[in-house]
PDB file of N, CA and C in Angstrom:
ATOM      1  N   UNK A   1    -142.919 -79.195 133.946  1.00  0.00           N
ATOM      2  CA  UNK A   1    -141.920 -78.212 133.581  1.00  0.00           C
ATOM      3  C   UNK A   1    -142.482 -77.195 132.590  1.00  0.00           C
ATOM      4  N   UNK A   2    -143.603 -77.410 131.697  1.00  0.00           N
ATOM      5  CA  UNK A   2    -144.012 -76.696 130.900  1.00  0.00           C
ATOM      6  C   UNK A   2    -144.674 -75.577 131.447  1.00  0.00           C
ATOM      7  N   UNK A   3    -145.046 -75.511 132.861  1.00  0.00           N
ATOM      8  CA  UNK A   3    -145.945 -74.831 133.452  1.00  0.00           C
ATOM      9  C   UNK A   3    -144.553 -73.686 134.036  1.00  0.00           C
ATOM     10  N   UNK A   4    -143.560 -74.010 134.181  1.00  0.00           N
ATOM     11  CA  UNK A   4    -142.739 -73.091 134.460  1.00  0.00           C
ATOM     12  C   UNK A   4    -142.405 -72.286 133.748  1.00  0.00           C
ATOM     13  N   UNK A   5    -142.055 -73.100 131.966  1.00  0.00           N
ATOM     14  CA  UNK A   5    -141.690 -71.910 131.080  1.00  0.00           C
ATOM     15  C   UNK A   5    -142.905 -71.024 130.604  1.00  0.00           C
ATOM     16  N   UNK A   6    -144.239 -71.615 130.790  1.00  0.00           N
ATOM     17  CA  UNK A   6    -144.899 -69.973 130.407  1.00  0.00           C
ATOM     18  C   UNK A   6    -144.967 -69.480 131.345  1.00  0.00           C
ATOM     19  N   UNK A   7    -145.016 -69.647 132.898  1.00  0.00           N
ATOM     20  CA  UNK A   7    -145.145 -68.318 133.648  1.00  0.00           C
ATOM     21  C   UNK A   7    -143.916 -67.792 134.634  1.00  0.00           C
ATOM     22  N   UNK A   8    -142.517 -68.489 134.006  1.00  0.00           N
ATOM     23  CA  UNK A   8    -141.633 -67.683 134.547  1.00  0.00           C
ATOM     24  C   UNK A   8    -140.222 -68.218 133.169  1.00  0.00           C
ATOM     25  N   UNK A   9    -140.644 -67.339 132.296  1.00  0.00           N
ATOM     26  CA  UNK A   9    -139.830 -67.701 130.905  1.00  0.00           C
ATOM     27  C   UNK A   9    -138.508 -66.916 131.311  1.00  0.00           C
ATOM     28  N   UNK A  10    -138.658 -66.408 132.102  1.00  0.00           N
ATOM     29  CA  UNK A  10    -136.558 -65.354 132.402  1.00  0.00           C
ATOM     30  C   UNK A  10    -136.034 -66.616 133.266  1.00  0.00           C
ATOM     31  N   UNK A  11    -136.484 -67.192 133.903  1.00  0.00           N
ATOM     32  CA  UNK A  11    -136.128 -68.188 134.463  1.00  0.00           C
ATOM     33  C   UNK A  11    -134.724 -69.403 133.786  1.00  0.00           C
ATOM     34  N   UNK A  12    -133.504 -69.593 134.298  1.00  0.00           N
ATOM     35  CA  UNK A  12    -132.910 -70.611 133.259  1.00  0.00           C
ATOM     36  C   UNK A  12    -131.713 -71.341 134.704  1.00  0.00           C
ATOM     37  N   UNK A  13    -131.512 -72.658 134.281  1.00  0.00           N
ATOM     38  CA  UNK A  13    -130.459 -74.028 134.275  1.00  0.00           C
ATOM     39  C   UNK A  13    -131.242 -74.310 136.479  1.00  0.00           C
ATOM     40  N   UNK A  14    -130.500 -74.144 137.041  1.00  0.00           N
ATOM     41  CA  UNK A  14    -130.867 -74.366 138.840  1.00  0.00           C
ATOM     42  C   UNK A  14    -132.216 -73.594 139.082  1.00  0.00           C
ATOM     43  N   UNK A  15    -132.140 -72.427 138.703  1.00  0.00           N
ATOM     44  CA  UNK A  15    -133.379 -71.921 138.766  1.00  0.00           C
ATOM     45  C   UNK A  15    -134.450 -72.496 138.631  1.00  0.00           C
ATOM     46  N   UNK A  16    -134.585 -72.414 137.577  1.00  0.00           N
ATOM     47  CA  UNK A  16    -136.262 -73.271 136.862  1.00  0.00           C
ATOM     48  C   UNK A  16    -136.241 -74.668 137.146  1.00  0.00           C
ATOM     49  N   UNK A  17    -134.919 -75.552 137.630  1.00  0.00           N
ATOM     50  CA  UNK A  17    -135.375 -76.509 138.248  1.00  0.00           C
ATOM     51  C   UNK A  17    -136.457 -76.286 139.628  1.00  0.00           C
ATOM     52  N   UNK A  18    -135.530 -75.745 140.088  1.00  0.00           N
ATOM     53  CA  UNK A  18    -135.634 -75.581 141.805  1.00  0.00           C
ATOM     54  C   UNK A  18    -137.193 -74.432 141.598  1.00  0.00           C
ATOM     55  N   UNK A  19    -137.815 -74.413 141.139  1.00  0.00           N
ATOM     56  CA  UNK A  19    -138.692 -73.115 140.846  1.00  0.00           C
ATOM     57  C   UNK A  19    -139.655 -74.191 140.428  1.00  0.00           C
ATOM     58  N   UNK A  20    -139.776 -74.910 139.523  1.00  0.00           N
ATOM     59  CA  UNK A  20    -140.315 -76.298 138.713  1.00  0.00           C
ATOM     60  C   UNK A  20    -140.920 -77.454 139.864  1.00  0.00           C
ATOM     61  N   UNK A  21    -139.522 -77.534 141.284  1.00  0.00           N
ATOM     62  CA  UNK A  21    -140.255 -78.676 142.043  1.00  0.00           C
ATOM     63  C   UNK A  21    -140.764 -77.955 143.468  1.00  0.00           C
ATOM     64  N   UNK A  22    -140.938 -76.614 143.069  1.00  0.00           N
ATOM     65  CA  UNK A  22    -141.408 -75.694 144.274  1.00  0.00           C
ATOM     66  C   UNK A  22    -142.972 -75.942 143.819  1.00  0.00           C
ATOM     67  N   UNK A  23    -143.416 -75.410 142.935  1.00  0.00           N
ATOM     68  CA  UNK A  23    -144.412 -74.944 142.456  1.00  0.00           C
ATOM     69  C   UNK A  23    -145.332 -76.508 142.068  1.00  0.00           C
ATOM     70  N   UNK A  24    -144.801 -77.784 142.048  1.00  0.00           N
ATOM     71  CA  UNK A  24    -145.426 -78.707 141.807  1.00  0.00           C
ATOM     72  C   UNK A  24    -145.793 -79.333 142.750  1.00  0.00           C
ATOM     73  N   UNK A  25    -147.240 -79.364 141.774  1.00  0.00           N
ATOM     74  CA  UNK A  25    -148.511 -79.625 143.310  1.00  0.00           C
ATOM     75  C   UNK A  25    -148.835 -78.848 143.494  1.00  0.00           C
ATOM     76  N   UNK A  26    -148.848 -77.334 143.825  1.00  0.00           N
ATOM     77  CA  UNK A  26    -149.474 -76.534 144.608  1.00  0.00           C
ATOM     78  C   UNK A  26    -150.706 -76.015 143.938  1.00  0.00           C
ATOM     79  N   UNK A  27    -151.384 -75.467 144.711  1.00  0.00           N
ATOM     80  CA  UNK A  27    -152.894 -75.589 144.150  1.00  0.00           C
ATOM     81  C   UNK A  27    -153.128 -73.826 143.490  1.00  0.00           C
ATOM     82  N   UNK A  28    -153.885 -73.732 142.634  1.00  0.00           N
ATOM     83  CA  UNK A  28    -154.253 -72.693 142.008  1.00  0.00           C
ATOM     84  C   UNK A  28    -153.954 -71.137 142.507  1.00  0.00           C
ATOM     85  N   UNK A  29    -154.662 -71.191 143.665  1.00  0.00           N
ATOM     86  CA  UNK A  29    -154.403 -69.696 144.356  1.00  0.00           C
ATOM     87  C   UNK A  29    -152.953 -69.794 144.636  1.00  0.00           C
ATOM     88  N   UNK A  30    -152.616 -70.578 145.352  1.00  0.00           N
ATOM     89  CA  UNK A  30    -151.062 -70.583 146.132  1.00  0.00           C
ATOM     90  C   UNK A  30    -150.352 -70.061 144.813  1.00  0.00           C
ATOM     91  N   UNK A  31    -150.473 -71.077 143.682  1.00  0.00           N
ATOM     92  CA  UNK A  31    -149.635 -70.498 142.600  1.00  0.00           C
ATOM     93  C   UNK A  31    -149.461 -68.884 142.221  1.00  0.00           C
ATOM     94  N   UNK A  32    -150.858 -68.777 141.918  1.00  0.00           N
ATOM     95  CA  UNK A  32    -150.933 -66.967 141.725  1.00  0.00           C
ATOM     96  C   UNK A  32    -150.339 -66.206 142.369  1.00  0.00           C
ATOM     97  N   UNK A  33    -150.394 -66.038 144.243  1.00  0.00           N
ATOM     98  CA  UNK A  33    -149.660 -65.822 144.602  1.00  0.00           C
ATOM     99  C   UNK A  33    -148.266 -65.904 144.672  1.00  0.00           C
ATOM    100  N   UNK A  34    -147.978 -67.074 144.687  1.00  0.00           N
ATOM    101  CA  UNK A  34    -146.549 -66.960 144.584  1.00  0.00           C
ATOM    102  C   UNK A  34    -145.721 -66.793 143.556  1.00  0.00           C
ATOM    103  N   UNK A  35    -146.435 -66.942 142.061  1.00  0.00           N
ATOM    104  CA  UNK A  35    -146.227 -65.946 141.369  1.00  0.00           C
ATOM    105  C   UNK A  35    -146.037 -64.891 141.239  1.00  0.00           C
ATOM    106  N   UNK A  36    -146.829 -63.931 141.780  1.00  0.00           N
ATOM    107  CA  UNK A  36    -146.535 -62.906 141.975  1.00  0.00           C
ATOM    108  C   UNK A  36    -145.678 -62.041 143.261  1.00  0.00           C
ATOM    109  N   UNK A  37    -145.178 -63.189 144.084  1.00  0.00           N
ATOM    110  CA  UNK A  37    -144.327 -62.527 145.232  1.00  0.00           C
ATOM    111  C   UNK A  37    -143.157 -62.826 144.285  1.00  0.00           C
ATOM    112  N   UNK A  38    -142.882 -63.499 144.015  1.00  0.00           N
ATOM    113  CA  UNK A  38    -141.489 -64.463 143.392  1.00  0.00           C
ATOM    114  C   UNK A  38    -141.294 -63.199 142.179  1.00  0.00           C
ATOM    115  N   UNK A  39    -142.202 -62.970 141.154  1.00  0.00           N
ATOM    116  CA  UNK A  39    -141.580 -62.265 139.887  1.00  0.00           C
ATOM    117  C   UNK A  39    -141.145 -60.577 141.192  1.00  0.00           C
ATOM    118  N   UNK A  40    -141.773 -60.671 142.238  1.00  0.00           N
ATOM    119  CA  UNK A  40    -141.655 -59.145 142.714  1.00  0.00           C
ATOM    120  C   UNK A  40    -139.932 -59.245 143.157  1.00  0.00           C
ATOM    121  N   UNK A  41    -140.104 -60.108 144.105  1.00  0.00           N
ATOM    122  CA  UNK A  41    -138.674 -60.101 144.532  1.00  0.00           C
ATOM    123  C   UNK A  41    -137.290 -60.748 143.871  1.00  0.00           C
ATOM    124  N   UNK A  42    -137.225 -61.290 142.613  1.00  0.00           N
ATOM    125  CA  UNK A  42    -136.635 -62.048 141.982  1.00  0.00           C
ATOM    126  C   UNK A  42    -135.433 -61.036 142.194  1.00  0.00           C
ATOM    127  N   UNK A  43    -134.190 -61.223 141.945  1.00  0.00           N
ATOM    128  CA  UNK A  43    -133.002 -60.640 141.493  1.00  0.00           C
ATOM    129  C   UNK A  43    -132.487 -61.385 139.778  1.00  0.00           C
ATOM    130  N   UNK A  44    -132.872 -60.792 138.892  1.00  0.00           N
ATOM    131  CA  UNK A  44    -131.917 -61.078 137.202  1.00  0.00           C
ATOM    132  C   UNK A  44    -130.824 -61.338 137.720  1.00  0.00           C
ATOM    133  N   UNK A  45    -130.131 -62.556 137.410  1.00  0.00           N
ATOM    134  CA  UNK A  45    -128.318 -62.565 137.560  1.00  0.00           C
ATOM    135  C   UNK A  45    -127.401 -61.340 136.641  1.00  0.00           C
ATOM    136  N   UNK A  46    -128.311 -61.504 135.197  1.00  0.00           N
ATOM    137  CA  UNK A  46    -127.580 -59.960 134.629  1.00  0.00           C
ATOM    138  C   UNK A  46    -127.496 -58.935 135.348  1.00  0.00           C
ATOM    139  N   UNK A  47    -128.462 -58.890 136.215  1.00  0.00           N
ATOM    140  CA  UNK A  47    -128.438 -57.110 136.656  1.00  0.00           C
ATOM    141  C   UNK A  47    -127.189 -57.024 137.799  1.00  0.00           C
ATOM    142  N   UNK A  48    -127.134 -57.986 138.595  1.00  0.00           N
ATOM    143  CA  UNK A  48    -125.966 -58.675 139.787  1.00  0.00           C
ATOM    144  C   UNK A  48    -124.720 -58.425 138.354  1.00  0.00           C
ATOM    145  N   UNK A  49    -124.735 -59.031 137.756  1.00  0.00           N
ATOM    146  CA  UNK A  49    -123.402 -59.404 136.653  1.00  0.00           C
ATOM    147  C   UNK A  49    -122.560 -57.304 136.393  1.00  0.00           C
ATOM    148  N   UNK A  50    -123.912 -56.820 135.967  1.00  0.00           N
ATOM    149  CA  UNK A  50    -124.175 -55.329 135.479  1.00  0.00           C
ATOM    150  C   UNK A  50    -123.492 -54.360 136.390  1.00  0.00           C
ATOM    151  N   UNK A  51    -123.947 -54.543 137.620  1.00  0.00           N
ATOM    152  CA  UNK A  51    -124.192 -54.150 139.499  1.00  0.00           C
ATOM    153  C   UNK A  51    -122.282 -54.178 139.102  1.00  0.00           C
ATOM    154  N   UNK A  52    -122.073 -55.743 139.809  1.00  0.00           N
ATOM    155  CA  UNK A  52    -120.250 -55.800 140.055  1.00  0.00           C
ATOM    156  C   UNK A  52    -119.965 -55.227 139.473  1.00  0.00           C
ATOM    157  N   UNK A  53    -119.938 -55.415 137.743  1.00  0.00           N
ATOM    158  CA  UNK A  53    -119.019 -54.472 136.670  1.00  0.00           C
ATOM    159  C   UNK A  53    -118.901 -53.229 137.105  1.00  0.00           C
ATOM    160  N   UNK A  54    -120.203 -52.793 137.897  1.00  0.00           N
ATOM    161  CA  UNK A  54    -120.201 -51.003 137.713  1.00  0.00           C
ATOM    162  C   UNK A  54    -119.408 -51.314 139.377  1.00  0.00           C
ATOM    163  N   UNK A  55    -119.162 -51.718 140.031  1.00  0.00           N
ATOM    164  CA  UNK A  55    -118.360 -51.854 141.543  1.00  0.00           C
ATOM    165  C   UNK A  55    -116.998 -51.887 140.636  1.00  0.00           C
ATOM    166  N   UNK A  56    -116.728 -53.025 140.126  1.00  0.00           N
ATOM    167  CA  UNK A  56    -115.071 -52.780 139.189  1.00  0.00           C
ATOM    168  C   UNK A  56    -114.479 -51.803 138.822  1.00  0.00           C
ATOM    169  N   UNK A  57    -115.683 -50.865 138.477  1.00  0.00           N
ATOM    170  CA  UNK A  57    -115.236 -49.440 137.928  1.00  0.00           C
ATOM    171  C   UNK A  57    -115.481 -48.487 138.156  1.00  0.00           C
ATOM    172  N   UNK A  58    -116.329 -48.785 139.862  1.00  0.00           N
ATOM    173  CA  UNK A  58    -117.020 -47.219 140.465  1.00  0.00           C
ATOM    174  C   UNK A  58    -116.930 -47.674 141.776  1.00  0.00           C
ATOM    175  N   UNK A  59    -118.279 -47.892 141.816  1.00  0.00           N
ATOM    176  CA  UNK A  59    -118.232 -48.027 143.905  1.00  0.00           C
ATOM    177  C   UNK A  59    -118.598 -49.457 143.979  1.00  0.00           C
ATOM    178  N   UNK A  60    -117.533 -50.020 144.817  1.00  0.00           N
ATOM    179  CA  UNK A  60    -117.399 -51.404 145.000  1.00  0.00           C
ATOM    180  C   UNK A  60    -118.219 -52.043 145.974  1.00  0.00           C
ATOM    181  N   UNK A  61    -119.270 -52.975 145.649  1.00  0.00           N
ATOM    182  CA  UNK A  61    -119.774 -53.742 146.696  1.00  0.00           C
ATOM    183  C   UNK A  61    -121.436 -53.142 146.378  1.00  0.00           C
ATOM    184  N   UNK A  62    -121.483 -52.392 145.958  1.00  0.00           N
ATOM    185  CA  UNK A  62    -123.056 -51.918 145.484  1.00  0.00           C
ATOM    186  C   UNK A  62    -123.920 -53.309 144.846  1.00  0.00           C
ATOM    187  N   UNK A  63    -123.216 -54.328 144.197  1.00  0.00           N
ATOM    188  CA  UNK A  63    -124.087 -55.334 144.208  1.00  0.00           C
ATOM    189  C   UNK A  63    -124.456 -56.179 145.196  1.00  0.00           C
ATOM    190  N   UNK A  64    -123.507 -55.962 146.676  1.00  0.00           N
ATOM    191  CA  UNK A  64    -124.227 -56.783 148.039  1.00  0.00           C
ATOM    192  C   UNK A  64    -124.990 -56.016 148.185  1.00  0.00           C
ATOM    193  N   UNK A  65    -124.947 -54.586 148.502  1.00  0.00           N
ATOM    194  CA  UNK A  65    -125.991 -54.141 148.992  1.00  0.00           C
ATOM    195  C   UNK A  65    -127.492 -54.995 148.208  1.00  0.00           C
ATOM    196  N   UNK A  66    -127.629 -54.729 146.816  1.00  0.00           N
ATOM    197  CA  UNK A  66    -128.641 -54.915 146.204  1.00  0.00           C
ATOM    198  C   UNK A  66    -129.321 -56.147 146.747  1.00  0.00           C
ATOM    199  N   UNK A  67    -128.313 -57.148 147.237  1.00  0.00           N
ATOM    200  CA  UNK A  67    -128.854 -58.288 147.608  1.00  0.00           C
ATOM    201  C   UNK A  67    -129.118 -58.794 148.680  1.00  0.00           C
ATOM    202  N   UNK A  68    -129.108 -57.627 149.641  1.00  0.00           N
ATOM    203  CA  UNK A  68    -129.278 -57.264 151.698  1.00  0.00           C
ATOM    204  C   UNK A  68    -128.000 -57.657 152.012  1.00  0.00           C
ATOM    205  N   UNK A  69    -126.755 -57.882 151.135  1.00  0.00           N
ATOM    206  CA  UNK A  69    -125.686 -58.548 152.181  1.00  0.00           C
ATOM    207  C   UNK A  69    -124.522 -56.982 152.389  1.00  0.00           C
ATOM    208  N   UNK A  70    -125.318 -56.284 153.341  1.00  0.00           N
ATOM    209  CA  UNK A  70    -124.717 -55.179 154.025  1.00  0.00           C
ATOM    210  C   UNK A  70    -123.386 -54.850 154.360  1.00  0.00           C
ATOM    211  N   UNK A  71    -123.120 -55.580 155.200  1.00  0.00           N
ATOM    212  CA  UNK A  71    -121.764 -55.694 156.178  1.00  0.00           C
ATOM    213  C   UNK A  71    -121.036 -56.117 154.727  1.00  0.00           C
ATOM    214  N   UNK A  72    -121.549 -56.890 153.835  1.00  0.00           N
ATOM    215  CA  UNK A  72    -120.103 -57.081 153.011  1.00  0.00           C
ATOM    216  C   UNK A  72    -120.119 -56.080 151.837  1.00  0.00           C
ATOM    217  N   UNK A  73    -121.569 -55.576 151.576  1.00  0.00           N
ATOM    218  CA  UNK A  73    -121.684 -54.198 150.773  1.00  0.00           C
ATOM    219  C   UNK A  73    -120.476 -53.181 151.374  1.00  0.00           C
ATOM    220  N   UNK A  74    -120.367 -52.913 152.538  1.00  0.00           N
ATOM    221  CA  UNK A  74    -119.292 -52.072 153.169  1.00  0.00           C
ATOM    222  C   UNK A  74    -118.001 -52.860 153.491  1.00  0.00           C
ATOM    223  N   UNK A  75    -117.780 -53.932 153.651  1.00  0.00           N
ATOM    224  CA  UNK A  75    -116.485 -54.554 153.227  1.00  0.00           C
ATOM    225  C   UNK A  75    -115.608 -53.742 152.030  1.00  0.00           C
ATOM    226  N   UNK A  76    -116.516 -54.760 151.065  1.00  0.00           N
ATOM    227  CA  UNK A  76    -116.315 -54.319 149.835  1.00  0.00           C
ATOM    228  C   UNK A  76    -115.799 -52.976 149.309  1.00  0.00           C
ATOM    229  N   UNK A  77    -117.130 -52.083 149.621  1.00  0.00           N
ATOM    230  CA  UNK A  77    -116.784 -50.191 149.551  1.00  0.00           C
ATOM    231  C   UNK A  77    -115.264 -49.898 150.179  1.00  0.00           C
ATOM    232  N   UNK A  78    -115.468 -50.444 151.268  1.00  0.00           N
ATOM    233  CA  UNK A  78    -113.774 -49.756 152.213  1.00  0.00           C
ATOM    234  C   UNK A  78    -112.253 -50.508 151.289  1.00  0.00           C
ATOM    235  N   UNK A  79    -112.844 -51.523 150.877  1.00  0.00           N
ATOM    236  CA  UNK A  79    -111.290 -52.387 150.519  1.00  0.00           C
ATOM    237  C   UNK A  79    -111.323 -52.547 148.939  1.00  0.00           C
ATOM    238  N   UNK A  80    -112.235 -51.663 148.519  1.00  0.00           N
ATOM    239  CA  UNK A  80    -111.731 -51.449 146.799  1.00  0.00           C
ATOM    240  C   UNK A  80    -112.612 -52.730 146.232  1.00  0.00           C
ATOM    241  N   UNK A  81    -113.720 -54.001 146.940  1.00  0.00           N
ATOM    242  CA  UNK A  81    -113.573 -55.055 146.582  1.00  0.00           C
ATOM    243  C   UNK A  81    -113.037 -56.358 146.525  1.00  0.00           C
ATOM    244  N   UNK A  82    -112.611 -55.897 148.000  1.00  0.00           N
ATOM    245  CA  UNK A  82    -111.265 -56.960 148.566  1.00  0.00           C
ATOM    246  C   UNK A  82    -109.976 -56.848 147.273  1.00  0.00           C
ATOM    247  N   UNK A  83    -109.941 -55.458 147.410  1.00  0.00           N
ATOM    248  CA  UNK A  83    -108.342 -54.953 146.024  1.00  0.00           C
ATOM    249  C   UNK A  83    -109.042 -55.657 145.146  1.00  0.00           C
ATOM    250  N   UNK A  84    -110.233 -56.049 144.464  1.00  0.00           N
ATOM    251  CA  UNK A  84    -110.686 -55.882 143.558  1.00  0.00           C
ATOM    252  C   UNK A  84    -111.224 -57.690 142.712  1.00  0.00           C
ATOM    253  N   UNK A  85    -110.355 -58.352 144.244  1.00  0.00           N
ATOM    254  CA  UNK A  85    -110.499 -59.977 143.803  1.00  0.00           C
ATOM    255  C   UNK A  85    -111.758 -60.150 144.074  1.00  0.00           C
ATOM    256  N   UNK A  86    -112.363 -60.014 145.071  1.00  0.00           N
ATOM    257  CA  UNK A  86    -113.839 -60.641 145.689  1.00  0.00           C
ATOM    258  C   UNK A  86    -114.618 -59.674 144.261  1.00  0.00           C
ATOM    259  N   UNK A  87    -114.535 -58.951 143.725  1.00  0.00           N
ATOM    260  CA  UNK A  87    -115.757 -58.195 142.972  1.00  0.00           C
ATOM    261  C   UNK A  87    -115.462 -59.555 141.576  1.00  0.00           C
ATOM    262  N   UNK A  88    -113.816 -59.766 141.120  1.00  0.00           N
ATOM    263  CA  UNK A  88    -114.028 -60.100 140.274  1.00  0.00           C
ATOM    264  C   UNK A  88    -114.336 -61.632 140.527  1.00  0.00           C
ATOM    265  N   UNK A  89    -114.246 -62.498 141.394  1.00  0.00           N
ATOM    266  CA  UNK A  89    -115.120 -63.743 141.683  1.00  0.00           C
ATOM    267  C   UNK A  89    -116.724 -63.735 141.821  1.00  0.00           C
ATOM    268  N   UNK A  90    -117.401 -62.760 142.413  1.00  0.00           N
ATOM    269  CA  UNK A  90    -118.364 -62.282 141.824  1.00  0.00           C
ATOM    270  C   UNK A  90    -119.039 -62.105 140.694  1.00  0.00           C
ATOM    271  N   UNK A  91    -118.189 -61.517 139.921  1.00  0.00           N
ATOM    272  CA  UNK A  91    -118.244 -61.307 138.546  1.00  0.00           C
ATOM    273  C   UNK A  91    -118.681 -62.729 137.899  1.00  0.00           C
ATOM    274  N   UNK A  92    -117.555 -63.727 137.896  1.00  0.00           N
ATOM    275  CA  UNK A  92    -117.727 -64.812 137.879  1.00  0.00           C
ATOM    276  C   UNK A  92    -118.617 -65.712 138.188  1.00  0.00           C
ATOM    277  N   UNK A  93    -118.866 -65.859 139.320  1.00  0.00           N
ATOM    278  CA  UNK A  93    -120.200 -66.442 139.787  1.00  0.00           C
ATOM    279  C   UNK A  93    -121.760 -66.076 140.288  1.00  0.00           C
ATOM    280  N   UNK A  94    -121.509 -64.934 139.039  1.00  0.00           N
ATOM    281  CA  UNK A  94    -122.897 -64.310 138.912  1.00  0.00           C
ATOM    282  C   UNK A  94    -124.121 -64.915 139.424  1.00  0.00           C
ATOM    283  N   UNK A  95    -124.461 -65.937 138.566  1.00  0.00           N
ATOM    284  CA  UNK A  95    -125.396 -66.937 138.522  1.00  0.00           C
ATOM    285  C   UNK A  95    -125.422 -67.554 139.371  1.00  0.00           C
ATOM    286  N   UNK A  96    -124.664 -68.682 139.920  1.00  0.00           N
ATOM    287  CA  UNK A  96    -124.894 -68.931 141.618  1.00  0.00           C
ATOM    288  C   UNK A  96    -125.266 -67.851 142.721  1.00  0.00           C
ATOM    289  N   UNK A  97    -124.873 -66.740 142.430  1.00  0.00           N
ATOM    290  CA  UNK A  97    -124.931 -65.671 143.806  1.00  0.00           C
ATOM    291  C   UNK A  97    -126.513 -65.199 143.698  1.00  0.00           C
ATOM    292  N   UNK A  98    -126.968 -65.132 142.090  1.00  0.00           N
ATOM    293  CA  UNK A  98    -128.453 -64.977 142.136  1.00  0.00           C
ATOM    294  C   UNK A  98    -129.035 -65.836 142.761  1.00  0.00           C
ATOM    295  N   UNK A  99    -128.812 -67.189 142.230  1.00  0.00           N
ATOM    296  CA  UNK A  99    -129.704 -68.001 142.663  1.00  0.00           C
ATOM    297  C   UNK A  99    -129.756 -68.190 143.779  1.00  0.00           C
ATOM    298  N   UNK A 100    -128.997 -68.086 144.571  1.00  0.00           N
ATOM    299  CA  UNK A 100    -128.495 -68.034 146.086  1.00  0.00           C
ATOM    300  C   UNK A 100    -129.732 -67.396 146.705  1.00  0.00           C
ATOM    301  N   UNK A 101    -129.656 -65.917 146.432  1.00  0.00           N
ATOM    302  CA  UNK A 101    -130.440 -64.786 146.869  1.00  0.00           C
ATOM    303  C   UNK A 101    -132.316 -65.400 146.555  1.00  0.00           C
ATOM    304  N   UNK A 102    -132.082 -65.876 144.987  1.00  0.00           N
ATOM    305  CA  UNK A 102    -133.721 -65.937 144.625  1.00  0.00           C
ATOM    306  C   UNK A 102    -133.879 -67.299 145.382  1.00  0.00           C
ATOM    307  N   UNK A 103    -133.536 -67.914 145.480  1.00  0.00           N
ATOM    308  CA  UNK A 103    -133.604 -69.533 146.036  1.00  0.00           C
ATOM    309  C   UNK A 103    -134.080 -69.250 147.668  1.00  0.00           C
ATOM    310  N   UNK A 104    -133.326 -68.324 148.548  1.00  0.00           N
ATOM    311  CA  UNK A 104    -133.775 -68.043 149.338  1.00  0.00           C
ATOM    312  C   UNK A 104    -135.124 -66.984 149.849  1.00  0.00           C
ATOM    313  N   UNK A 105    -135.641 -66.441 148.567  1.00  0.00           N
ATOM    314  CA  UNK A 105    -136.614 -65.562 148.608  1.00  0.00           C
ATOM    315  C   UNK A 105    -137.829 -66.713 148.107  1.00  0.00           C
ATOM    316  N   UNK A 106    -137.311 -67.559 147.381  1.00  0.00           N
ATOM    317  CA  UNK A 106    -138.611 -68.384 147.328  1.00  0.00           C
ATOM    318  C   UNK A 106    -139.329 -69.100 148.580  1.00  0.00           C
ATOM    319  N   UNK A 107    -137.722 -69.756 149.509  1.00  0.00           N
ATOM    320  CA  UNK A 107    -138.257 -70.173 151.056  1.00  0.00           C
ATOM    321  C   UNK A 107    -138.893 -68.989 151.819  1.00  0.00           C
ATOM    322  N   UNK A 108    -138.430 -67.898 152.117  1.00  0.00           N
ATOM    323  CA  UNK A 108    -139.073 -67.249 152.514  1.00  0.00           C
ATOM    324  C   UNK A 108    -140.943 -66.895 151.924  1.00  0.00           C
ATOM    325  N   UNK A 109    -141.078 -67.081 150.762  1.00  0.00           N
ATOM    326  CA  UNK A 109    -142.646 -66.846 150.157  1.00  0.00           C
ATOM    327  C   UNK A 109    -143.051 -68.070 150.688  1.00  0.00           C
ATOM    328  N   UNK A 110    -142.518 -69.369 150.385  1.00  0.00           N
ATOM    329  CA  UNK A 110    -143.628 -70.298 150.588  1.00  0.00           C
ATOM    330  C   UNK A 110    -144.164 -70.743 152.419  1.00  0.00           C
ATOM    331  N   UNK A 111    -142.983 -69.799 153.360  1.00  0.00           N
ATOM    332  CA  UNK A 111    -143.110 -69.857 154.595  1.00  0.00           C
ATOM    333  C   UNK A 111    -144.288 -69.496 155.033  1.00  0.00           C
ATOM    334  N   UNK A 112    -144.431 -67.964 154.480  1.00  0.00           N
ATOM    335  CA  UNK A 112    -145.387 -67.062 154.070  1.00  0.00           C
ATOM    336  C   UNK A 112    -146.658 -67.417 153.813  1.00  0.00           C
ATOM    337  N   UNK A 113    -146.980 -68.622 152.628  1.00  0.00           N
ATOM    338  CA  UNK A 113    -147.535 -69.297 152.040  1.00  0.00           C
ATOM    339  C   UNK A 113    -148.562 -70.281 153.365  1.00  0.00           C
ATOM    340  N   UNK A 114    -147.875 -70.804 153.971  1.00  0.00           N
ATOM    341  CA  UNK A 114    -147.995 -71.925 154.764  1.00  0.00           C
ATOM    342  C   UNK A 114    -149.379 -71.214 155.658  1.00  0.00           C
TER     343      UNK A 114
END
């Protein structure tokens, strides 16, 4: 676990688990690399958290887009945010919806990897 907090210290709680038993074992190069795909594509849950707020109070659904989920990026835009409930459950489950997104960008690198 120590090897996680120096080279991915933004990392925190599901994350850095799930990031912690990715990365263990893997051998030197693999790491580097996937170090560096992982910090590229990461999504911050703040910035998702940041994203909705500004959908709450501007254009709604701009944080799916950010995260490829399209069709509900334009959901969202047309219906205010589902009238404004789906932005603020969002809001709410910031942190799962990142990890969601980064959790699945890590399967995708280590596919990559293989």
């Amino acid at each position: 676990m120590t090897q996680v907090f120096e080279h991915f210290p933004e990392l925190e709680g599901d994350e850095l688990r799930y990031i912690g038993r990715v990365i263990d074992g893997m051998d030197k190069e693999k790491f580097k690399l996937f170090k560096s795909m992982y910090k590229a594509r990461r999504k911050d849950p703040i910035i998702l958290l940041m994203m909705a707020a500004v959908g709450f109070f501007g254009v709604a659904g701009i944080h799916r887009f950010f995260v490829g989920h399209i069709g509900m990026g334009i959901l969202y835009f047309l219906t205010a945010g589902l009238c404004f409930i789906g932005t603020i459950v969002d809001m709410i489950n910031y942190r799962n919806f990142a990890f969601e997104y980064n959790r699945a960008q890590a399967q995708e690198i280590l596919e990559h990897l293989k």
